[in-house]
Protein backbone atom coordinates (compact mmCIF):
# COMPACT_ATOMS: atom_id res chain seq x y z
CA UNK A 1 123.81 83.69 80.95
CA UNK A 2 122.37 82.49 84.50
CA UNK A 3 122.72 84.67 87.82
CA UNK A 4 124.84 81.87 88.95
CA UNK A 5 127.31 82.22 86.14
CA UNK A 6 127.88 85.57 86.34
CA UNK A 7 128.08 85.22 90.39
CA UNK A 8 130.83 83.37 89.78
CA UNK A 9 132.36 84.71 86.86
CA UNK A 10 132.77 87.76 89.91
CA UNK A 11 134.54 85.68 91.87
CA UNK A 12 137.17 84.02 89.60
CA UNK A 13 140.21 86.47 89.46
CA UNK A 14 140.20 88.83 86.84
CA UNK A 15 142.64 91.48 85.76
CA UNK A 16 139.36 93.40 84.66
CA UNK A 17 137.24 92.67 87.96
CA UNK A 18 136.60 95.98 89.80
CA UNK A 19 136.20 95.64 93.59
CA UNK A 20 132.87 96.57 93.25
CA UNK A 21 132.43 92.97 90.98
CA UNK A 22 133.80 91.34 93.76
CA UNK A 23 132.08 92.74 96.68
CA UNK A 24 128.20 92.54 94.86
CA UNK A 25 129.21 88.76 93.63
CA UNK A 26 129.58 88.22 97.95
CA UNK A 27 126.58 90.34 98.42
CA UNK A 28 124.54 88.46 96.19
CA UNK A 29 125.62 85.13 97.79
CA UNK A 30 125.09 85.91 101.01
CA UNK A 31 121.32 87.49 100.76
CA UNK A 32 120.84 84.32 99.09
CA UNK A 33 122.61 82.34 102.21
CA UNK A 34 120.54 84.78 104.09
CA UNK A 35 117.50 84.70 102.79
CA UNK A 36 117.36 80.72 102.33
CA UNK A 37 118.02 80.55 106.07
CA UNK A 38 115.90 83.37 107.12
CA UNK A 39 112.86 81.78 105.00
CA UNK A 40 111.69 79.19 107.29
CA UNK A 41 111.59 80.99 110.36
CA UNK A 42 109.37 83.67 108.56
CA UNK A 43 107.24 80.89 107.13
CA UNK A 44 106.52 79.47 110.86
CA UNK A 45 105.87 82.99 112.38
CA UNK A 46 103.68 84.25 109.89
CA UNK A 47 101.80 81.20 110.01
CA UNK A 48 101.82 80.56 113.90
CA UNK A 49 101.26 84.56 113.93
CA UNK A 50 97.94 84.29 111.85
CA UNK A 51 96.98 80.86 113.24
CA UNK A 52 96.76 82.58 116.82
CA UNK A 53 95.15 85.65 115.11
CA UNK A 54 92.23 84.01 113.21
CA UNK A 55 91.56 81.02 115.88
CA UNK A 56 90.86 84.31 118.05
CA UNK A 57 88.66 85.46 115.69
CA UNK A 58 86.45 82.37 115.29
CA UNK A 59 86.71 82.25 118.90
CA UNK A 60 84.72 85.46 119.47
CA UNK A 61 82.95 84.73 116.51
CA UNK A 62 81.56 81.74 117.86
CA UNK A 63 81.14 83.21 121.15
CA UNK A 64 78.92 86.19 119.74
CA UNK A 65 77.03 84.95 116.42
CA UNK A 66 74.17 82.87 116.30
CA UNK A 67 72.56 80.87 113.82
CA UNK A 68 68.47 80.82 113.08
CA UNK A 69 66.27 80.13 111.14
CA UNK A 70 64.55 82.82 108.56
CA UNK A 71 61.14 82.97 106.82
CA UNK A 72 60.99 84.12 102.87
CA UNK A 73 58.62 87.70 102.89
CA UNK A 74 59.19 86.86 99.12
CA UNK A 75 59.54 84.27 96.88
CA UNK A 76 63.52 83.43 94.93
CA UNK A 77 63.36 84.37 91.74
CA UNK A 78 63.65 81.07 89.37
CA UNK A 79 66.59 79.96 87.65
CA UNK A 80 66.48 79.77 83.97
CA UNK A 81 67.73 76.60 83.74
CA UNK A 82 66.67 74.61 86.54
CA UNK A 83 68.11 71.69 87.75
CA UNK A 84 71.66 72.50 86.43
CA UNK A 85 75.10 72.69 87.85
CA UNK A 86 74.67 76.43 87.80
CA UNK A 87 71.52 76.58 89.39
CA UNK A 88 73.40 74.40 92.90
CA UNK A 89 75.41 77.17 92.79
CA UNK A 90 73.41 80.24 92.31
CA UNK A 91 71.90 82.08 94.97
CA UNK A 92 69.19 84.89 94.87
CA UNK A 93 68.72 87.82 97.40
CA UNK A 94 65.82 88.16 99.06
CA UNK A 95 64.14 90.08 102.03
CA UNK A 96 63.69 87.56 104.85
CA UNK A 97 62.43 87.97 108.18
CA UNK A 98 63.81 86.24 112.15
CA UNK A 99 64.36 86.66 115.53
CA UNK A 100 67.82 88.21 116.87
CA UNK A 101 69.25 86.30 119.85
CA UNK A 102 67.73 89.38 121.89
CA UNK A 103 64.00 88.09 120.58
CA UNK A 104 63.97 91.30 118.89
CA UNK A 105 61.81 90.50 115.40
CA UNK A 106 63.79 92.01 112.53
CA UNK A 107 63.88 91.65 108.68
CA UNK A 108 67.01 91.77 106.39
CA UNK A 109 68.48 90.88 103.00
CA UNK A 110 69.58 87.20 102.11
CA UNK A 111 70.75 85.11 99.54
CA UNK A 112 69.07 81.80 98.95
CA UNK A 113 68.48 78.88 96.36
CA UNK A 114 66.80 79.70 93.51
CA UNK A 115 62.98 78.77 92.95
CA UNK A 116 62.23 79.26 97.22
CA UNK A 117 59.04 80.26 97.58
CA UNK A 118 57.58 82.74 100.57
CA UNK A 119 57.40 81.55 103.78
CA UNK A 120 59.86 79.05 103.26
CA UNK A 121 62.57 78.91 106.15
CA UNK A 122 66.36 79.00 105.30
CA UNK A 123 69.39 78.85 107.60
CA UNK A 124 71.25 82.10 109.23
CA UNK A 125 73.62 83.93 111.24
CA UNK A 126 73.06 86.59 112.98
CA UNK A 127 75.87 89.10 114.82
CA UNK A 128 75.49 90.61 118.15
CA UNK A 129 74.14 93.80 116.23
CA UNK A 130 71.25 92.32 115.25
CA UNK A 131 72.46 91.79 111.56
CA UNK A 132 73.35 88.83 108.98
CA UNK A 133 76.35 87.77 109.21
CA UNK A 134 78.21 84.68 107.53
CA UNK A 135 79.15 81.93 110.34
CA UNK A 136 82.51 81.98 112.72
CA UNK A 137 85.14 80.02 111.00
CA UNK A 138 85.92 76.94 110.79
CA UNK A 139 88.78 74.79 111.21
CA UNK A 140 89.53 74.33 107.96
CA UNK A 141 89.45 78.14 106.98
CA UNK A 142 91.42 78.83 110.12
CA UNK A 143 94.18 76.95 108.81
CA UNK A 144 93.82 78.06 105.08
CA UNK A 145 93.75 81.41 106.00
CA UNK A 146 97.18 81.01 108.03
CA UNK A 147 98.89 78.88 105.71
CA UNK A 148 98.18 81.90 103.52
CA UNK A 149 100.34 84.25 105.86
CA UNK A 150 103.02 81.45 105.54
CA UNK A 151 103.60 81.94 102.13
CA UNK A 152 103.19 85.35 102.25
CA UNK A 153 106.08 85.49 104.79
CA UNK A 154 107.97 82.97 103.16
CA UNK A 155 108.15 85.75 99.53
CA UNK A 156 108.35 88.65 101.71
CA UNK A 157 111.66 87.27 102.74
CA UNK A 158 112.64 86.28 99.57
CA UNK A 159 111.25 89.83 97.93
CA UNK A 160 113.37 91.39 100.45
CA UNK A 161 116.38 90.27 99.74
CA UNK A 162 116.26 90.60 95.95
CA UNK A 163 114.84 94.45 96.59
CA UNK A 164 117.89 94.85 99.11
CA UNK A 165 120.43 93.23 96.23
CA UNK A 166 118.49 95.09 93.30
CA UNK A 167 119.51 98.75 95.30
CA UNK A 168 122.86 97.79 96.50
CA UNK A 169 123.56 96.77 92.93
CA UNK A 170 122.07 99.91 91.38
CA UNK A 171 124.10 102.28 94.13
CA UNK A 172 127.44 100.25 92.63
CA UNK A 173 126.57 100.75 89.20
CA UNK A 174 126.40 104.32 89.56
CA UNK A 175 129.20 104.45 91.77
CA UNK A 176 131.50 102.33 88.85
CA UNK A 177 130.10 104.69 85.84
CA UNK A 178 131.48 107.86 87.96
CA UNK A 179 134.40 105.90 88.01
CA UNK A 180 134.58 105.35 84.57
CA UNK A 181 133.68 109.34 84.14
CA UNK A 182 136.41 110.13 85.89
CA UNK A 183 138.94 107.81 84.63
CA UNK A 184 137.82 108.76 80.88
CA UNK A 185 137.86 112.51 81.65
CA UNK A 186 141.51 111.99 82.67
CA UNK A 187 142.85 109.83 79.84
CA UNK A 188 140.64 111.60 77.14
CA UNK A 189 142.79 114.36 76.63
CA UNK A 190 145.48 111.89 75.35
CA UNK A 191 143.39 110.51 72.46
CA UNK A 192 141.72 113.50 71.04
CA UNK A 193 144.96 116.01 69.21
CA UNK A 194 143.83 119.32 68.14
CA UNK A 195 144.35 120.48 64.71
């Protein structure tokens, strides 16, 4: 049987409904009101949130990163199967050497195409530390990144009203089985006769 059948099977009169059947059939329907409504608003702040958030980010990043150039101390190790779609997509650490945007000379750990040789150059970003870094963001990760949060806003509203109906349903389904304790503690007597 569907959630929508029983919803409504709570809502058609019943000389067996319990208030309680009534009142979680309205609950139900309006976290689902509730949480349709409330969806798209979450959607557009989470995004617009994280859209501000990460075109900050590649704001600064840009402002304080700096791509160079880098010489191989080493040569890449070789693929084993050169010239292969694995091989484009492969990459190999190895020590390479550049200049910091401070013209400070400094040597780090990179990963490049397989089969590079020493003293070949390769692209790189460095941070204002001095370091390798990957570069700012782009664009297009900007927006992936807060279309992400979008979504992730979007289910949070929908996970929070199915936790809030999951609870209020558990608190009535203990409250109806003390019920039912109570009532069968009182009309027990009358069924059981002693010998």
């Amino acid at each position: 049987m569907s959630g929508g059948t029983v919803l409504f099977r709570r809502l058609r009169r019943n000389p067996l409904r319990r208030r309680t059947d009534l009142f979680r059939a309205w609950l139900g329907l309006g976290l689902v009101l509730a949480a349709l409504a409330a969806t798209p608003a979450a959607l557009f702040w989470a995004g617009d949130t994280a859209h501000r958030h990460y075109a900050r980010t590649a704001q600064q990043q840009a402002a304080t990163r700096h791509d160079t150039h880098a010489v191989l101390l080493e040569d890449a190790r070789r693929h084993p199967e050169p010239g292969s779609a694995e091989e484009r997509r492969t990459r190999y650490p190895v020590k390479v050497g550049f200049t910091d945007a401070g013209g400070v000379a400094r040597t780090a750990t990179t990963d490049v195409r397989p089969g590079l040789t020493r003293g070949s150059t390769v692209h790189v970003w460095a941070g204002p530390d001095g370091e390798l870094t990957g570069p700012p963001l782009d664009a297009g990760q900007v927006r992936s990144r807060a279309m992400g949060w979008a979504v992730l806003g979007a289910l949070a509203v929908q996970g929070a009203a199915a936790a809030a109906y999951g609870v209020a349903a558990r608190v009535l389904e203990r409250r109806d089985l003390a019920a039912w304790d109570a009532a069968w503690r009182e009309t027990a007597p009358r069924w059981t006769t002693s010998p």
